[in-house]
Protein backbone atom coordinates (compact mmCIF):
# COMPACT_ATOMS: atom_id res chain seq x y z
CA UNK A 1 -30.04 -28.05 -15.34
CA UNK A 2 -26.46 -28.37 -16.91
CA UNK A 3 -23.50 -28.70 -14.00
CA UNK A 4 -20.72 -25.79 -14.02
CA UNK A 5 -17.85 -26.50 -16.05
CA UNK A 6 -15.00 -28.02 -14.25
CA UNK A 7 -12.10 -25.32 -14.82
CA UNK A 8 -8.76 -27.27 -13.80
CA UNK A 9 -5.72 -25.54 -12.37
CA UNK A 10 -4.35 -24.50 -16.28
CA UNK A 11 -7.87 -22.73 -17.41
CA UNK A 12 -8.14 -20.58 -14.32
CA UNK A 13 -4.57 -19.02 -15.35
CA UNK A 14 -6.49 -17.52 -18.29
CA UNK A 15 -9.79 -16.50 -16.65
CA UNK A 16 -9.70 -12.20 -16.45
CA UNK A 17 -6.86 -12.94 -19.59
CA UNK A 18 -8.47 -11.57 -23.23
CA UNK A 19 -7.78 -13.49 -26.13
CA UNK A 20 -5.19 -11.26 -27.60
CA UNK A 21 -2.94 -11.54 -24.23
CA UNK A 22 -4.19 -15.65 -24.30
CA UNK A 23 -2.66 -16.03 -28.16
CA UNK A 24 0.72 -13.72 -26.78
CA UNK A 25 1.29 -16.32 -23.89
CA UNK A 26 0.57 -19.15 -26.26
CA UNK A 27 3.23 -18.14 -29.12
CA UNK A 28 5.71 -17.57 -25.86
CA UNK A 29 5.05 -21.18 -24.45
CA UNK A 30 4.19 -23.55 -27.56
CA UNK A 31 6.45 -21.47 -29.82
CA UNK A 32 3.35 -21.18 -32.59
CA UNK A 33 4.94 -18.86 -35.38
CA UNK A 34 1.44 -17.59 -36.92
CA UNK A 35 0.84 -13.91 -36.68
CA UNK A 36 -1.31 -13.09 -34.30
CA UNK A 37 -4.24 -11.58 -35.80
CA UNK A 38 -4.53 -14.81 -37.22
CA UNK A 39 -4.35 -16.70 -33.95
CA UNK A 40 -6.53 -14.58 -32.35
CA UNK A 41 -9.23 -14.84 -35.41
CA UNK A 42 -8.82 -18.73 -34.88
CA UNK A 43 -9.28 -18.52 -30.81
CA UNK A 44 -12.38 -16.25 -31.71
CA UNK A 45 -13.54 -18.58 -34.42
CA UNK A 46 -13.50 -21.63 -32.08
CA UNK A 47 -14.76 -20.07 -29.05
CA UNK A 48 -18.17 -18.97 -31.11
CA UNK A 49 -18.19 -22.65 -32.31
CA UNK A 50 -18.20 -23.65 -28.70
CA UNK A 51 -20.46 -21.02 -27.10
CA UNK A 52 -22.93 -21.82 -30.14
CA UNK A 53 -22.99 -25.85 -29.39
CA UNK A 54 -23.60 -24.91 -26.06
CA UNK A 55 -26.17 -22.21 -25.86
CA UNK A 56 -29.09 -24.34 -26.37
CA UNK A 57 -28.98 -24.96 -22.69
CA UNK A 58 -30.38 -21.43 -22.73
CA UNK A 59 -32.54 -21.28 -25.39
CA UNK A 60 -30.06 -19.14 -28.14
CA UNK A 61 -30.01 -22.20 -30.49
């Protein structure tokens, strides 16, 4: 059976946070200038990538 992730101290800030408020707080700190339906389209995008590669563990490969 596959270990929980290790969140460190910067990932818990954004557990509870949706990806809308996550891509707000992002443009504040890093200063990104894309719009943010399309940084919340790319956070969506990757997260499914991730959640796919790992969801074998579970059988939904």
């Amino acid at each position: 059976m596959e270990s929980a992730p290790n969140y460190s101290a910067e990932h818990e800030g954004y557990v509870g946070v949706s990806t809308l408020e996550t891509d707000v707080l992002w443009k504040q700190e890093y200063g990104l200038a894309a719009p943010g339906a399309e940084l919340g389209a790319d956070t969506n995008r990757r997260g499914m990538r991730r959640w796919m590669a790992s969801a074998s563990w579970c059988g939904y490969s």
